[in-house]
Structures are given as structure tokens and as C-alpha cells.
C-alpha atoms as a PDB file:
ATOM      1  CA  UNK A   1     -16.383  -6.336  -6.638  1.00  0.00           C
ATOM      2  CA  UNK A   2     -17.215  -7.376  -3.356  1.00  0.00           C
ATOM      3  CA  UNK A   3     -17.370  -4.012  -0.926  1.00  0.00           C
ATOM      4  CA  UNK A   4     -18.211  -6.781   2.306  1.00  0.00           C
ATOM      5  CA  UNK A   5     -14.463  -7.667   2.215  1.00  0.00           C
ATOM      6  CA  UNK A   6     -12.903  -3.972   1.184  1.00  0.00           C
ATOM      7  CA  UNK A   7     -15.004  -2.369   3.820  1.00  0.00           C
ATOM      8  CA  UNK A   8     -13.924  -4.951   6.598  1.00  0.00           C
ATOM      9  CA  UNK A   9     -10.366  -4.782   5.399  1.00  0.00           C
ATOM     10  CA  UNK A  10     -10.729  -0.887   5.859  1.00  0.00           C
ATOM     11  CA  UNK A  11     -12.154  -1.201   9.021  1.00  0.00           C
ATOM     12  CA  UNK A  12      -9.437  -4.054  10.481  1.00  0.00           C
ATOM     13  CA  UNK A  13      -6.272  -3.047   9.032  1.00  0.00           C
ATOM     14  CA  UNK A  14      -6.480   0.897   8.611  1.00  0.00           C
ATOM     15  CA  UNK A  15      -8.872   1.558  11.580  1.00  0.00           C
ATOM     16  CA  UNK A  16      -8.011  -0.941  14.062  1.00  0.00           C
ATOM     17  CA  UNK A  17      -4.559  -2.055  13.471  1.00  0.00           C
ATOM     18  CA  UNK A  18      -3.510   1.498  12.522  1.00  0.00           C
ATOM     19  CA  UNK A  19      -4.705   2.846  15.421  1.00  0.00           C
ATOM     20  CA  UNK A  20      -4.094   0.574  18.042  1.00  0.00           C
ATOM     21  CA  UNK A  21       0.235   1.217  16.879  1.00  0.00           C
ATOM     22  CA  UNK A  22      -0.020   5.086  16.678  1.00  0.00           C
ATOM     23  CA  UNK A  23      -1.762   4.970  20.088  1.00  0.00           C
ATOM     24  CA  UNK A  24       0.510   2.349  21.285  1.00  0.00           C
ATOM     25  CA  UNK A  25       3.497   4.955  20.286  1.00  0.00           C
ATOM     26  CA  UNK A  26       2.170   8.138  21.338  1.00  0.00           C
ATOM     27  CA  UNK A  27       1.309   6.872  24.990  1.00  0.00           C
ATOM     28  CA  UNK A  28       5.316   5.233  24.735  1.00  0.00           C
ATOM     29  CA  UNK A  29       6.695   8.347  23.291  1.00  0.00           C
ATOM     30  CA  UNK A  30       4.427  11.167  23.122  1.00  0.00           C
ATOM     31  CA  UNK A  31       6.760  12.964  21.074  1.00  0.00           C
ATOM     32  CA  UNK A  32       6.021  14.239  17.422  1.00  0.00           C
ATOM     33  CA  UNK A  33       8.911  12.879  16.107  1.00  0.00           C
ATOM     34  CA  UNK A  34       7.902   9.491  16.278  1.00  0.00           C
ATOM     35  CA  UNK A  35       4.325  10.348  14.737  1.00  0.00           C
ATOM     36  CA  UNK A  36       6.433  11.109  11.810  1.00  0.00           C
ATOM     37  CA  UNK A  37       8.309   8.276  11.898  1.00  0.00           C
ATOM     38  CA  UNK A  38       5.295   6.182  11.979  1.00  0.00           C
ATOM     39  CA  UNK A  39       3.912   8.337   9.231  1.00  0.00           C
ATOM     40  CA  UNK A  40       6.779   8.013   6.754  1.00  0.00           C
ATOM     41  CA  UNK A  41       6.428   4.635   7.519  1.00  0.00           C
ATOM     42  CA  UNK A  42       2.765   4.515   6.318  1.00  0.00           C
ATOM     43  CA  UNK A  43       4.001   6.326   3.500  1.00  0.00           C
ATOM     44  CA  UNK A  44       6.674   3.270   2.597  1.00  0.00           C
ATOM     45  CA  UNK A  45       4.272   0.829   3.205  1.00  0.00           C
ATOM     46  CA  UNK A  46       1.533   2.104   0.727  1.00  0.00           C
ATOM     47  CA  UNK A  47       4.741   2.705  -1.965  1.00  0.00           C
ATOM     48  CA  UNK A  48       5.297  -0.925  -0.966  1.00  0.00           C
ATOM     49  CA  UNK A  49       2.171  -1.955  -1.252  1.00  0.00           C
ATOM     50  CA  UNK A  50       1.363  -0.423  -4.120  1.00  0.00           C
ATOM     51  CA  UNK A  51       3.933  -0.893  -6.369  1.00  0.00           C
ATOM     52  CA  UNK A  52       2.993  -4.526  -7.581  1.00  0.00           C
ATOM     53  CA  UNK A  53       1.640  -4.865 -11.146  1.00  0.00           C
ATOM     54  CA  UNK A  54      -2.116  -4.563 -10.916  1.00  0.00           C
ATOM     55  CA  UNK A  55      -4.659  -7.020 -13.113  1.00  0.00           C
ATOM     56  CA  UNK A  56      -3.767  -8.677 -16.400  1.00  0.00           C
ATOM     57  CA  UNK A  57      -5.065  -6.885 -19.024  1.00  0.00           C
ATOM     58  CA  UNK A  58      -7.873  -8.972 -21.339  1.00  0.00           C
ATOM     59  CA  UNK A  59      -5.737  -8.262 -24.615  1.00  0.00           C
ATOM     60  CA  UNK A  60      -2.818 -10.220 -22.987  1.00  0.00           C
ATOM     61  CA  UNK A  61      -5.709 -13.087 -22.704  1.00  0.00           C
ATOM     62  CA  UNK A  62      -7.051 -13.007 -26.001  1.00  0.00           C
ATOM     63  CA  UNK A  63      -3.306 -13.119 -27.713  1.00  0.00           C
ATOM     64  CA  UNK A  64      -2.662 -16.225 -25.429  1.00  0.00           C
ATOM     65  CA  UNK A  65      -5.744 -18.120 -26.941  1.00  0.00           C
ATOM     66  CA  UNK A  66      -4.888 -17.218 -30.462  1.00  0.00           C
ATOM     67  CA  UNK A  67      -1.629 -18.107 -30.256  1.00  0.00           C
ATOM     68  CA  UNK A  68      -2.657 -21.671 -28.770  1.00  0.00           C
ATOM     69  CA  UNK A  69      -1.860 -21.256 -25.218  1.00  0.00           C
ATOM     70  CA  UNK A  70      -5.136 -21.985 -23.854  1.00  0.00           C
ATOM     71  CA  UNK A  71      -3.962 -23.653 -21.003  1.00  0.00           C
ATOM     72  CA  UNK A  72      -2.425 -20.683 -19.634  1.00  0.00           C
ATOM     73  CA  UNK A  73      -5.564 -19.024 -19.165  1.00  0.00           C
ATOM     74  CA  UNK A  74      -8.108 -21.353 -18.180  1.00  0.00           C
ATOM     75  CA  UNK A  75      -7.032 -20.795 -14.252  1.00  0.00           C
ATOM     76  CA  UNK A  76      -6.099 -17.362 -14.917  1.00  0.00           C
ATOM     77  CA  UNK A  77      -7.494 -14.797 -12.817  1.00  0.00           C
ATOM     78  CA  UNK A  78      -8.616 -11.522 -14.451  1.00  0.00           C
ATOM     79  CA  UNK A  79      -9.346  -9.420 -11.206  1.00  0.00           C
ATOM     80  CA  UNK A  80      -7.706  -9.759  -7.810  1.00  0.00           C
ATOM     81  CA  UNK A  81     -10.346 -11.277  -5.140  1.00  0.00           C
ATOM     82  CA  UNK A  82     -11.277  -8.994  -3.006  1.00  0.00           C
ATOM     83  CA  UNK A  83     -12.177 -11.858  -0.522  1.00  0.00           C
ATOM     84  CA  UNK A  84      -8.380 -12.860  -0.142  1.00  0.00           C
ATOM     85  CA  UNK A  85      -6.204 -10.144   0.577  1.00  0.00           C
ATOM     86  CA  UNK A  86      -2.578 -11.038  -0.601  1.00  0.00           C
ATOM     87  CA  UNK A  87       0.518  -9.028   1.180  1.00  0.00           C
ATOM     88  CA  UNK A  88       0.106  -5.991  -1.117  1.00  0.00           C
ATOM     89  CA  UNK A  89      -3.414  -4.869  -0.149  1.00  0.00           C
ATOM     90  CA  UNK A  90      -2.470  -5.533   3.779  1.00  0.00           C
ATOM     91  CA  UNK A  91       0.111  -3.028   2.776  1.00  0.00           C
ATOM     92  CA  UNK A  92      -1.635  -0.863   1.349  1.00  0.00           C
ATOM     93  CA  UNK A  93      -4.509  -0.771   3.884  1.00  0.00           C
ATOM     94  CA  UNK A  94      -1.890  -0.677   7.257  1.00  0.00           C
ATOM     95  CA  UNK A  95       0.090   2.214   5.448  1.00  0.00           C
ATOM     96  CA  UNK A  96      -3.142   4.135   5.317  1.00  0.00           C
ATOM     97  CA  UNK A  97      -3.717   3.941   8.963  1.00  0.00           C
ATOM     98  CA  UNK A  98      -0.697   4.766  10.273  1.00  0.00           C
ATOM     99  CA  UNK A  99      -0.817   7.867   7.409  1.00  0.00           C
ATOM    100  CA  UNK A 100      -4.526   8.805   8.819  1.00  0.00           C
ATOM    101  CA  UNK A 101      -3.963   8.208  12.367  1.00  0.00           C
ATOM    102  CA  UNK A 102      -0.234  10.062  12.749  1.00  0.00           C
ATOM    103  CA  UNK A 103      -2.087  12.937  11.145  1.00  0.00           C
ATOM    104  CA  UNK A 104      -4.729  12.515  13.704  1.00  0.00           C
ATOM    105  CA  UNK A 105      -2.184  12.272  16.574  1.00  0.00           C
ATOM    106  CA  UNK A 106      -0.404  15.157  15.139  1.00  0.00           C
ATOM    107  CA  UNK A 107      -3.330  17.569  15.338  1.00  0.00           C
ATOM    108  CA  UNK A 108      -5.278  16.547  17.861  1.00  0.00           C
ATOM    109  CA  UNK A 109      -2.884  16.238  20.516  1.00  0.00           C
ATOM    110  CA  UNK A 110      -0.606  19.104  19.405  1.00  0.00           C
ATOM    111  CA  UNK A 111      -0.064  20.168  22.758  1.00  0.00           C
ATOM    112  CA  UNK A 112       0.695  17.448  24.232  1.00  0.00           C
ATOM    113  CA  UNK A 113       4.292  16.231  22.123  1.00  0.00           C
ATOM    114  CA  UNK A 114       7.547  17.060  22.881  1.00  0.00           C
END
């Protein structure tokens, strides 16, 4: 697994991007309401994101090739790349900052929401 491309999509879409919309929305709104909006809708997105089937399993494969379907799996990929992040990691990732960073929001500047 390549931890180059999890690590910057960890840093991009769940630090920066998460961030930058939960600080957008508390200097909009300051209110706590719409930290938990934005939570929830971290929540969604991660259910969203994570509710795609995950990688084919190898017995699948091997049943393919037996039954004579070998071109099914020559360009069959066993592991999602972690170089090319499809819709559902994005997801995933963005859902988790605006999760972290409402909960950050929320504690933090406690004081400060209406």
C-alpha cells in the first residue's frame, strides 16, 4: 500500500478542505447549531463513502479462471490504488474532517456560539 498518497489525501481532504468549511461556517454563523449540521453531515458523507463494496475477494478470481473466464480477470484489479482516489475515499476522507473539525469548533470555541 502506498502511505505517500493516504497520508496526502489525509492531509488535503480531512485537514485542509475540512477545515477551511468548518472555519468558513463558524466565522458565517458562529452558532453551534450549524457545527452540528456540518457534523451530521460528515457523518453522511463517511456512511456515503463508505458504503461501497470494498476489494474482490481472490476466491471470486480463482472460480473465474477455472470456470474459463480468464478474460475477466486479466485487467482485474485486486486492491483499490491508493494513488487514484475514486469518489468513495474523497468521501470518506472530507466526512472525517468536517467530523474532527466540528468537534474541534465545538470545544474549543464553546464560548463563543450562540
Amino acid at each position: 500500500m502506498n502511505t505517500h498518497g493516504l497520508a496526502r489525501a489525509t492531509i488535503f481532504y480531512t485537514g485542509i478542505a475540512g477545515a477551511l468549511t468548518v472555519g468558513c461556517l463558524y466565522l458565517v454563523a458562529h452558532s453551534g447549531l450549524y457545527m452540528l449540521i456540518a457534523m451530521g453531515a460528515g457523518i453522511l458523507l463517511v456512511v456515503l463513502g463508505g458504503a461501497a463494496s470494498g476489494p474482490v475477494s481472490a476466491s471470486a478470481v480463482g472460480e473465474a479462471e477455472g470456470a474459463g473466464l480468464s478474460g475477466v480477470t486479466e485487467g482485474m484489479q485486486l486492491q483499490p490504488s491508493m494513488e487514484n482516489f475514486n469518489t468513495r475515499a474523497v468521501l470518506i476522507f472530507y466526512g472525517v474532517g468536517l467530523i474532527l473539525w466540528s468537534i474541534v469548533v465545538l470545544t474549543v470555541f464553546r464560548s463563543g456560539l450562540q
